[in-house]
Protein backbone atom coordinates (compact mmCIF):
# COMPACT_ATOMS: atom_id res chain seq x y z
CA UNK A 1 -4.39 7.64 -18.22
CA UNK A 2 -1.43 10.50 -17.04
CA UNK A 3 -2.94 13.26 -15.22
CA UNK A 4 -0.78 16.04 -14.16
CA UNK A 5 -2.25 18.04 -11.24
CA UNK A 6 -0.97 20.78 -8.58
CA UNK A 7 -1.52 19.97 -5.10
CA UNK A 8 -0.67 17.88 -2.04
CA UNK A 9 0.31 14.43 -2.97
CA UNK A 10 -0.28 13.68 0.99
CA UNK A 11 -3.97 14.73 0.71
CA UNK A 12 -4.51 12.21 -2.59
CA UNK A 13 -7.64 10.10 -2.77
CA UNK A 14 -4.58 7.35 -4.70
CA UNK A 15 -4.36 4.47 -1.72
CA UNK A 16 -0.46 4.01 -3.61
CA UNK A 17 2.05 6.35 -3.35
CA UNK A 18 5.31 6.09 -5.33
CA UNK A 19 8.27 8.20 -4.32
CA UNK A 20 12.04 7.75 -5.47
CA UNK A 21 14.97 7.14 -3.01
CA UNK A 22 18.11 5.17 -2.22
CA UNK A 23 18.90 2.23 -1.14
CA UNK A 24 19.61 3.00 2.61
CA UNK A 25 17.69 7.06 2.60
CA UNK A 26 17.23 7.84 5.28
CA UNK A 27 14.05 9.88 4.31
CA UNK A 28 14.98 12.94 5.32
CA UNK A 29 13.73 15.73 3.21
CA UNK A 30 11.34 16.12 0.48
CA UNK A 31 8.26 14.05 0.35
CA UNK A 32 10.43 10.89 2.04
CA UNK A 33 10.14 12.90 5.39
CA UNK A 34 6.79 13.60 4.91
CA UNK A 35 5.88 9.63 4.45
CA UNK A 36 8.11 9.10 7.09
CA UNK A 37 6.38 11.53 9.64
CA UNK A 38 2.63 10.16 8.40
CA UNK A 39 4.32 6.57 8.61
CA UNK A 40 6.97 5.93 11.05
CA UNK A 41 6.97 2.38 10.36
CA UNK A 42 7.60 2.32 6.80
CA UNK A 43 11.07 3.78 7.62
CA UNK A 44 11.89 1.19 10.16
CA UNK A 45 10.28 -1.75 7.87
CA UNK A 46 12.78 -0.06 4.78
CA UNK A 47 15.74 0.03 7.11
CA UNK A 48 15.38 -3.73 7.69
CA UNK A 49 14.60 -4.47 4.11
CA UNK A 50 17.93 -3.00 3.35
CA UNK A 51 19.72 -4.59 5.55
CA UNK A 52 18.53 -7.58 5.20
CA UNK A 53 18.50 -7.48 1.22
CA UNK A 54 21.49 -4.74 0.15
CA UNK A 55 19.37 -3.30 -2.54
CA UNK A 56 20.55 -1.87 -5.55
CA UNK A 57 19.23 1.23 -7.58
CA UNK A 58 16.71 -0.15 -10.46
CA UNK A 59 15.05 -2.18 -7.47
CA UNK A 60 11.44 -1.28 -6.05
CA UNK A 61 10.64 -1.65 -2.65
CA UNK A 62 6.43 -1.59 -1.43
CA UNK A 63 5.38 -1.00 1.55
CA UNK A 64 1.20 -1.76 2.77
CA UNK A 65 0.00 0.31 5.44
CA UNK A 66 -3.21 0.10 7.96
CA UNK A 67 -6.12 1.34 5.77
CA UNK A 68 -4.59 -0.09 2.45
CA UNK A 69 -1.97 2.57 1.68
CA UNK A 70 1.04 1.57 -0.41
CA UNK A 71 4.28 3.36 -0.72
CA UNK A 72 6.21 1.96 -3.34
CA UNK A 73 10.06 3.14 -3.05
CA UNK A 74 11.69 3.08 -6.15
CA UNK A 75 15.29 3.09 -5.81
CA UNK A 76 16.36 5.65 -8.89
CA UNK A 77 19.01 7.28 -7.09
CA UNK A 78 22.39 5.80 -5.86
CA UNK A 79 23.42 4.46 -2.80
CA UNK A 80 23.32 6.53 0.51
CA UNK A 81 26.38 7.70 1.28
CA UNK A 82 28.58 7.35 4.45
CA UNK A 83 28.26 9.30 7.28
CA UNK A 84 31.42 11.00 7.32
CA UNK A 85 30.46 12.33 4.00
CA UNK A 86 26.59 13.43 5.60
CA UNK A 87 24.93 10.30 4.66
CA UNK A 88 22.91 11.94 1.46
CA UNK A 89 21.72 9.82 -1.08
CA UNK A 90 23.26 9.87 -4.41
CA UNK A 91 22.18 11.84 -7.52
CA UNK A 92 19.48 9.45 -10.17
CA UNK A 93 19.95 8.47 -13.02
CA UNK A 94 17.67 7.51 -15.90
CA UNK A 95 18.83 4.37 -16.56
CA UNK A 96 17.99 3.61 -12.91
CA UNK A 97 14.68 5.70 -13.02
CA UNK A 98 14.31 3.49 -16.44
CA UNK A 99 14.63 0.27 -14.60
CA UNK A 100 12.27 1.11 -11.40
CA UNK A 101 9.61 2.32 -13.73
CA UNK A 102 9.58 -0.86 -15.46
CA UNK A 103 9.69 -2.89 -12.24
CA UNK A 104 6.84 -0.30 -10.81
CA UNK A 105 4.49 -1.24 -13.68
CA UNK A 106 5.25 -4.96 -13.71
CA UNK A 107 4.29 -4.73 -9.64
CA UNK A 108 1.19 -2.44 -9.89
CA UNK A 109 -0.32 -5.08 -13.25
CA UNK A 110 0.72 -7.77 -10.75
CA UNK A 111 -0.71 -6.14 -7.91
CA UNK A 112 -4.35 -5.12 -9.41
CA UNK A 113 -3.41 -1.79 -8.51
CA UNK A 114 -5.80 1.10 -10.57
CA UNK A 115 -4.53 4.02 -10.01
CA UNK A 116 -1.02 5.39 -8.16
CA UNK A 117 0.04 9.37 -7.31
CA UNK A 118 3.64 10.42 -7.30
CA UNK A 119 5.55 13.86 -7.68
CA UNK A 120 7.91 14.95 -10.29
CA UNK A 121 10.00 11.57 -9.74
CA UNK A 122 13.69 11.96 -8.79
CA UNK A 123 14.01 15.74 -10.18
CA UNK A 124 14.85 16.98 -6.53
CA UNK A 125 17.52 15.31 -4.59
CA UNK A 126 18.13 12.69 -7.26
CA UNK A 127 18.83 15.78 -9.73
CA UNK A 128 17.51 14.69 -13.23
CA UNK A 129 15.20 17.02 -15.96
CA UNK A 130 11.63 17.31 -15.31
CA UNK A 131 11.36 16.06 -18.83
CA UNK A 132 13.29 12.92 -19.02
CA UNK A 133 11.67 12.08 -16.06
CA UNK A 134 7.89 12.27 -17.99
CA UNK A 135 9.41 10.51 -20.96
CA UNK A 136 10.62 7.77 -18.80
CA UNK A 137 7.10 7.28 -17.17
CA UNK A 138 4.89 7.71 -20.50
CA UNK A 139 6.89 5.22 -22.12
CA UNK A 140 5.93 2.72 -19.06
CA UNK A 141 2.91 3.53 -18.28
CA UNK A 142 1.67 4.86 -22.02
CA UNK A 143 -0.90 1.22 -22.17
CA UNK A 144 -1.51 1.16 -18.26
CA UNK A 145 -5.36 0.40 -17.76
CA UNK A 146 -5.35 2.89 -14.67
CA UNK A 147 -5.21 5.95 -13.58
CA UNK A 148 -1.24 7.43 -12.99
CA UNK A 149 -1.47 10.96 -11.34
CA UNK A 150 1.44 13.13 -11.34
CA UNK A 151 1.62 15.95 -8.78
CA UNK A 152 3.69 18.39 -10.33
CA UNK A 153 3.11 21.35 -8.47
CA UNK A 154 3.58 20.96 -5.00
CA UNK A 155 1.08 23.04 -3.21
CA UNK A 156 0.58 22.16 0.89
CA UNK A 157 -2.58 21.86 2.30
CA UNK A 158 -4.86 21.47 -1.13
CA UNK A 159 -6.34 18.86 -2.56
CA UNK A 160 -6.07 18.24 -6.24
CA UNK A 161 -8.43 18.10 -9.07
CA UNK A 162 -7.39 14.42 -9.68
C-alpha cells in the first residue's frame, strides 16, 4: 500500500526512514540535516562508508539506529562536489532514482521490513518532477506487501494520519 500524507516525516510511527542524497552529502539541508541533528552518528558512520567504499549514485546505503530506526540513503543524486565549487551535491536523475528504488525494495523484502516513510524523494536539491518521482516508486513498490508512506506535505511539528 502507497499512502500519501502531510506532516512531519520526523514524528512518523515508520521505524525506516528513506531519504535521497549523494555519495559524500554532507547532509546539510533539507530532511538530511534534520537526520543528521536527531542522529549525529549516522553522518559520521556515512562519511566512513564512503570513504571506505566510493559509492556511486544507484547505490543504497542503511543505517540501524538505537531503538530500531533505519535510515536508508539512497544515492539518486550525483556526486558531492568539491569544495572550491561549495561542496553541494549534484542534481538526480531518474535513472539513478530508478536504480536506488529497485535496490531499496530488494533490501526492505530482504530485510522483513513492513512499512518505510519518506518525502517527495529527490524533488528538492536533487531537482527532478514530483511526478516522475511517484511513477518511479509505484512501479517498485506497486506489489510491496507493506505499508510505503509518502510525506508529501511537509508540515513541522504534526503528526500524520498515516
Amino acid at each position: 500500500m502507497i499512502k500519501e500524507v502531510k506532516g512531519d516525516i520526523l514524528l512518523s510511527e515508520c521505524k525506516t526512514i528513506v531519504q535521497s542524497v549523494a555519495p559524500n552529502d554532507h547532509m546539510d539541508s533539507g530532511l538530511a540535516l534534520s537526520l543528521r541533528e536527531l542522529h549525529p552518528s549516522m553522518t559520521k558512520d556515512f562519511r566512513h562508508f564512503c570513504h571506505l567504499r566510493n559509492p556511486k549514485p544507484g547505490e543504497i546505503w542503511a543505517w540501524a539506529g538505537a531503538g530500531g530506526h533505519r535510515v536508508i540513503n539512497l544515492m539518486a543524486q550525483e556526486p558531492t562536489e568539491s569544495k572550491s565549487s561549495g561542496g553541494h551535491p549534484g542534481k538526480a536523475s531518474i535513472s539513478n532514482l530508478d536504480k536506488c528504488l529497485k535496490n531499496l525494495a530488494k533490501f526492505v523484502k530482504e530485510e522483513g521490513i513492513s512499512e518505510i516513510a519518506m518525502p517527495k524523494l529527490a524533488t528538492g536539491v536533487g531537482g527532478l518532477e514530483w511526478e516522475d518521482v511517484k511513477n518511479s516508486i509505484e512501479k517498485h513498490f506497486e506489489t510491496f506487501d507493506g505499508k510505503v508512506i509518502i510525506f508529501t506535505n511537509f508540515v513541522k511539528g504534526v503528526k500524520a494520519a498515516e
